[in-house]
Protein backbone atom coordinates (compact mmCIF):
# COMPACT_ATOMS: atom_id res chain seq x y z
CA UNK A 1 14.05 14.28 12.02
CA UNK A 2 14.10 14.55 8.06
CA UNK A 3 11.99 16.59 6.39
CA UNK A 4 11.54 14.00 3.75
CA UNK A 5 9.62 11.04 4.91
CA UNK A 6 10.80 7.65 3.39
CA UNK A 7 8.56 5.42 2.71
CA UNK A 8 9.33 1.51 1.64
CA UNK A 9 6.83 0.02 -0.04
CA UNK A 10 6.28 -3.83 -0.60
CA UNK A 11 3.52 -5.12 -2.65
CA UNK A 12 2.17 -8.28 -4.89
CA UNK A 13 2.51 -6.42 -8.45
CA UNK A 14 2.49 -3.67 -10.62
CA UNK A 15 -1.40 -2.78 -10.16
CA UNK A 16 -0.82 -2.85 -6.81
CA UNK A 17 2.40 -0.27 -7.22
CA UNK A 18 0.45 1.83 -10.21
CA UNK A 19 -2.12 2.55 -7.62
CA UNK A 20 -0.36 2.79 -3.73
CA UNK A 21 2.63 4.87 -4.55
CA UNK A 22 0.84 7.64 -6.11
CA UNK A 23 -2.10 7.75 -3.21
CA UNK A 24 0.76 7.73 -0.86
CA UNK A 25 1.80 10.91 -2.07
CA UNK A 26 -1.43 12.43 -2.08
CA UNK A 27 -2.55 11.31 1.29
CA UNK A 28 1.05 12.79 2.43
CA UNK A 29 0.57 16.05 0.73
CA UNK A 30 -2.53 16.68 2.08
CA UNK A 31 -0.69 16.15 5.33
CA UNK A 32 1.62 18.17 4.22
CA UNK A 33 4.00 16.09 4.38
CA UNK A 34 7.10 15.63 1.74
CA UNK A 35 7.80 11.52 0.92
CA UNK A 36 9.97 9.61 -0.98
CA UNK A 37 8.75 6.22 -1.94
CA UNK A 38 10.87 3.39 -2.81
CA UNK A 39 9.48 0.39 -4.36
CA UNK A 40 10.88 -2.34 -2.54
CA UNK A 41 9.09 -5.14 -4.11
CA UNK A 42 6.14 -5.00 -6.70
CA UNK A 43 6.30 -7.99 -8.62
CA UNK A 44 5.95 -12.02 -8.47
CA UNK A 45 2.76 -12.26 -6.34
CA UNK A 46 2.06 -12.45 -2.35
CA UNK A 47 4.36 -15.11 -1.97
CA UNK A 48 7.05 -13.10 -3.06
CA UNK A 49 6.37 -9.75 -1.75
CA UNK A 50 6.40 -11.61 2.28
CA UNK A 51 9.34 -13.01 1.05
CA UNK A 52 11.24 -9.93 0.02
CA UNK A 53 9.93 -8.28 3.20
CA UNK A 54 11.98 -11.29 5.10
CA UNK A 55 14.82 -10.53 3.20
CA UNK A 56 14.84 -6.89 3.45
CA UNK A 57 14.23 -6.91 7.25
CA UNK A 58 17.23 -9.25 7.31
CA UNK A 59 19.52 -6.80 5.34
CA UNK A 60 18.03 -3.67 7.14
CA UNK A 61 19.24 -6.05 10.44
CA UNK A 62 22.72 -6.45 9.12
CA UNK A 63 23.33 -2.66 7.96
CA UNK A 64 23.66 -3.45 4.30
CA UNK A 65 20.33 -1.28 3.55
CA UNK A 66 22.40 2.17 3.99
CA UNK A 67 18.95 4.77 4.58
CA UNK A 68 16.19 2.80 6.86
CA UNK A 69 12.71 3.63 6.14
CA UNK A 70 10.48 6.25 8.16
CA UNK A 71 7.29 4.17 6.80
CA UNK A 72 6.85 0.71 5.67
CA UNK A 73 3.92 -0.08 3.58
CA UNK A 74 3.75 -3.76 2.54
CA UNK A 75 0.50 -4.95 0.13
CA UNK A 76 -1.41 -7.76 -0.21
CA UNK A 77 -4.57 -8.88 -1.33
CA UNK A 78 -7.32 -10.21 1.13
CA UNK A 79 -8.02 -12.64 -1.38
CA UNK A 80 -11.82 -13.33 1.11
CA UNK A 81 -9.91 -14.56 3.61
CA UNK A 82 -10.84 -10.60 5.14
CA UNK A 83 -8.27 -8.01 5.60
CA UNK A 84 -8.03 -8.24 8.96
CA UNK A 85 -6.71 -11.32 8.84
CA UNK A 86 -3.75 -10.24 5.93
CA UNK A 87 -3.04 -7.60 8.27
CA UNK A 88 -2.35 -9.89 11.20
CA UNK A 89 -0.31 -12.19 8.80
CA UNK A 90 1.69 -9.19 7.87
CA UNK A 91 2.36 -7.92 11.07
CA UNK A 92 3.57 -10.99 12.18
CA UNK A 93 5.86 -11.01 9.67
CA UNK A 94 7.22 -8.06 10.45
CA UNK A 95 10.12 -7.25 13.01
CA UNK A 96 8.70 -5.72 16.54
CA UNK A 97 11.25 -2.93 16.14
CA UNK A 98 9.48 -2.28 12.91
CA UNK A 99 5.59 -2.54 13.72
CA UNK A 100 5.06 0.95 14.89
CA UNK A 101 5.82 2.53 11.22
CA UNK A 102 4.20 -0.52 9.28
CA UNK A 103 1.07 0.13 7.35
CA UNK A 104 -0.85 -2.61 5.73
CA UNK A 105 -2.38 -2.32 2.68
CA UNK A 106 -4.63 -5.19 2.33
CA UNK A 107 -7.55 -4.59 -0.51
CA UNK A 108 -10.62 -7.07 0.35
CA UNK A 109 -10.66 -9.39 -2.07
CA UNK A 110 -8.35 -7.48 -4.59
CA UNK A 111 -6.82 -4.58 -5.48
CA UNK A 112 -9.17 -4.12 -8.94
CA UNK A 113 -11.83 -2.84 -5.90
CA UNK A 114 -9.71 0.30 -5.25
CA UNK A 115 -9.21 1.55 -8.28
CA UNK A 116 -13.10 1.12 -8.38
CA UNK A 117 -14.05 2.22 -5.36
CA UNK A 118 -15.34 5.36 -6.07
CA UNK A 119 -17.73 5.01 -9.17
CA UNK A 120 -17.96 8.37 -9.96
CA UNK A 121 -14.32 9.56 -10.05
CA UNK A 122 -13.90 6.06 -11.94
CA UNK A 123 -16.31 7.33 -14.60
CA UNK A 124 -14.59 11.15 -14.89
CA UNK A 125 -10.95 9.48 -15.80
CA UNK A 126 -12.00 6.33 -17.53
CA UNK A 127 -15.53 7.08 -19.39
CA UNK A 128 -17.41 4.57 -17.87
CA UNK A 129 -19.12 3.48 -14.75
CA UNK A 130 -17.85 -0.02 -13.54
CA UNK A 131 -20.22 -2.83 -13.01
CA UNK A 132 -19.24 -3.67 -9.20
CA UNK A 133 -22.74 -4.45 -7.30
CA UNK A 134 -22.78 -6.34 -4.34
CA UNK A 135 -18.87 -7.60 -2.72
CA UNK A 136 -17.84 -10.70 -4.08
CA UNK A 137 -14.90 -13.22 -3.24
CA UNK A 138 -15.52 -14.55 -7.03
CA UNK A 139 -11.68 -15.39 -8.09
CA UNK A 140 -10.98 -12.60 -10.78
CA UNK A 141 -14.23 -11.23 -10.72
CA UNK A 142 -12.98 -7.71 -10.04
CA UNK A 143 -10.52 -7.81 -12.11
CA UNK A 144 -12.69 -8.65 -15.23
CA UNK A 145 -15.17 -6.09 -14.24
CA UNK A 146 -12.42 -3.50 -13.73
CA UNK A 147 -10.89 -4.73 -17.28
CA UNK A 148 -14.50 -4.86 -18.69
CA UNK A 149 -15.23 -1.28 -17.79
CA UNK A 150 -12.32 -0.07 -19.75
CA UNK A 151 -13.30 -1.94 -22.30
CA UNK A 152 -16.58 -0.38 -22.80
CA UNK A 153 -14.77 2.78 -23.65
CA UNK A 154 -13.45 1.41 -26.90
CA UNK A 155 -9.75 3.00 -26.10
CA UNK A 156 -7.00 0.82 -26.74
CA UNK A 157 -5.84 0.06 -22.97
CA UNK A 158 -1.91 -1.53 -23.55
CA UNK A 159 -1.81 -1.87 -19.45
CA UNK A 160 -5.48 -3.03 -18.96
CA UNK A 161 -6.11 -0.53 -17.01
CA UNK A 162 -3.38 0.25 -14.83
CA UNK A 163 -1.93 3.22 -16.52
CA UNK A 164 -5.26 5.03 -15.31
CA UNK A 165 -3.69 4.48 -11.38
CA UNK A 166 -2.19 7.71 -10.79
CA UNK A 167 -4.88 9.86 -12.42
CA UNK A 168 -7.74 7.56 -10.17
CA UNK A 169 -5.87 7.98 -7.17
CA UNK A 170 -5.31 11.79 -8.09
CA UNK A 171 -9.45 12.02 -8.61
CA UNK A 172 -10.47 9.71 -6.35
CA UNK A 173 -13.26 11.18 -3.40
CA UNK A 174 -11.51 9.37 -0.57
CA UNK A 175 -14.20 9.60 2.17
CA UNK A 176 -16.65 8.42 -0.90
CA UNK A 177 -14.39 5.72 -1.91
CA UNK A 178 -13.93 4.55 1.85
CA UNK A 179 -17.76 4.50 2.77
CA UNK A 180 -17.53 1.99 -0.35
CA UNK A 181 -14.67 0.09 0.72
CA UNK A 182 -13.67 -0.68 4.10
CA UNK A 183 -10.51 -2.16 3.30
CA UNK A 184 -9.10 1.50 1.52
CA UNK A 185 -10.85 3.32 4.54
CA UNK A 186 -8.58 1.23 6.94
CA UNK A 187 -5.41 2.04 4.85
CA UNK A 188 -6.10 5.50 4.84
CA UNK A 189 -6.24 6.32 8.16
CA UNK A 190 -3.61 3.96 9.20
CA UNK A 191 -1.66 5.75 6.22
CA UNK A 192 -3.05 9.50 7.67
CA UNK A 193 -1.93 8.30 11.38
CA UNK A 194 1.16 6.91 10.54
CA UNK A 195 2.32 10.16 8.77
CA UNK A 196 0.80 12.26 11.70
CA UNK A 197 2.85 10.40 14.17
CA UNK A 198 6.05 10.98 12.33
CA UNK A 199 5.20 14.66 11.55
CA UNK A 200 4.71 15.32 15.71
CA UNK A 201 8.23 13.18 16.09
CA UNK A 202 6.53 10.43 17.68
CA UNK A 203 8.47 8.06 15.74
CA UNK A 204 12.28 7.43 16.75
CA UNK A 205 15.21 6.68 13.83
CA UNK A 206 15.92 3.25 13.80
CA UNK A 207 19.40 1.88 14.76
CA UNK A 208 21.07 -1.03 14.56
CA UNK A 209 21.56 -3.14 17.88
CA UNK A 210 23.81 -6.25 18.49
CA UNK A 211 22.46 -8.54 21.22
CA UNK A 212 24.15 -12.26 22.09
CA UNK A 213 21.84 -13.74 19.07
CA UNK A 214 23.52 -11.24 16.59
CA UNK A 215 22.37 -7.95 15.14
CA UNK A 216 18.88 -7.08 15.15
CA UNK A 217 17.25 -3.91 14.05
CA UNK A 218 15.69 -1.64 17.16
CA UNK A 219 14.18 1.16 17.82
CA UNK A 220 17.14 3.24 19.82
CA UNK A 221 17.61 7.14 18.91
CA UNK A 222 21.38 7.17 16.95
């Protein structure tokens, strides 16, 4: 087994990356884990992130991605259609070989909620306490109260906001911030349980596997 864990990550855009790669690496370390993770896709919306996933399951397939990932972690919004359902669509979309390293990250509605989700730890980085109240599906109404908080500060914000990711998920209380959200509490433990798996070696390296419909990718020690 490695000692670094590899982790591939796939999501809509760069809020999305700001925020997951850094709480990946916290969430390992606190495992006690060491990861690597490459950034597979972070740009051009949903659409585009299940499409790169198609694309890089079909190079992974054909041997042309040289170092296959230990973890996958694709992201995309719930968008109140519920993130159980996103993480059904992404599963589906992802190779069986595949499934048992695969954790979806699928913020209910959006991912402006995480970086919120834990008002208080919001407030110590940023300066101010976000206006959330009760869970809405309002299109962009997270993001503008995300946006609107920083804002308030009166600091000139180049990124809107995103260049606070790594120091929110760095502060973040993550039992606080899941009681708040169930949609981070469900990545995080799939996150925690993935890593735990590979740490105990219940995970086996991926290989490459020609059957009579052509190469596939499969779950075969090398």
């Amino acid at each position: 087994m490695r000692s670094l864990v590899l982790v591939d990550l796939f999501a809509e855009d760069r809020a999305h990356e700001e925020l997951l790669a850094p709480l990946i690496r916290r969430i390992a370390e606190e495992e006690r884990i060491s990861v690597e993770v490459k950034i597979r896709s972070a740009r051009g919306g949903q659409g585009r992130a299940l499409e790169e996933l198609k694309l890089y399951q079909r190079s992974l397939a054909l041997g042309f991605v040289h170092t296959s990932p230990d973890l996958l972690v694709v992201a995309i919004d719930g968008n109140c259609v519920s993130a159980a359902r996103k993480r059904q669509e992404i599963e589906q979309r992802t190779d069986p070989s595949l499934r048992d390293r695969l954790v979806a990250a699928c913020p209910d509605p959006h991912i402006e909620r995480w970086y919120m989700a834990d008002a208080h730890s919001f407030r110590c980085v940023v300066g101010e306490t976000p206006n959330v109240g009760q869970k809405k599906c309002e299109r962009a109404f997270y993001k503008k109260a995300f946006v609107d908080a920083i804002r308030a500060t009166g600091c000139p914000s180049p990124l809107s906001g995103i260049e606070f990711a790594a120091d929110l998920a760095k502060k973040m209380d993550l039992y606080r911030a899941g009681q708040e959200d169930g949609s981070l509490k469900d990545f995080i433990d799939a996150l925690r349980s993935a890593l735990r798996r590979h740490k105990q070696g219940g995970l086996l390296p991926l290989a490459r596997q020609r059957t009579d419909d052509g190469p596939k990718v499969a779950d075969q020690p090398l």
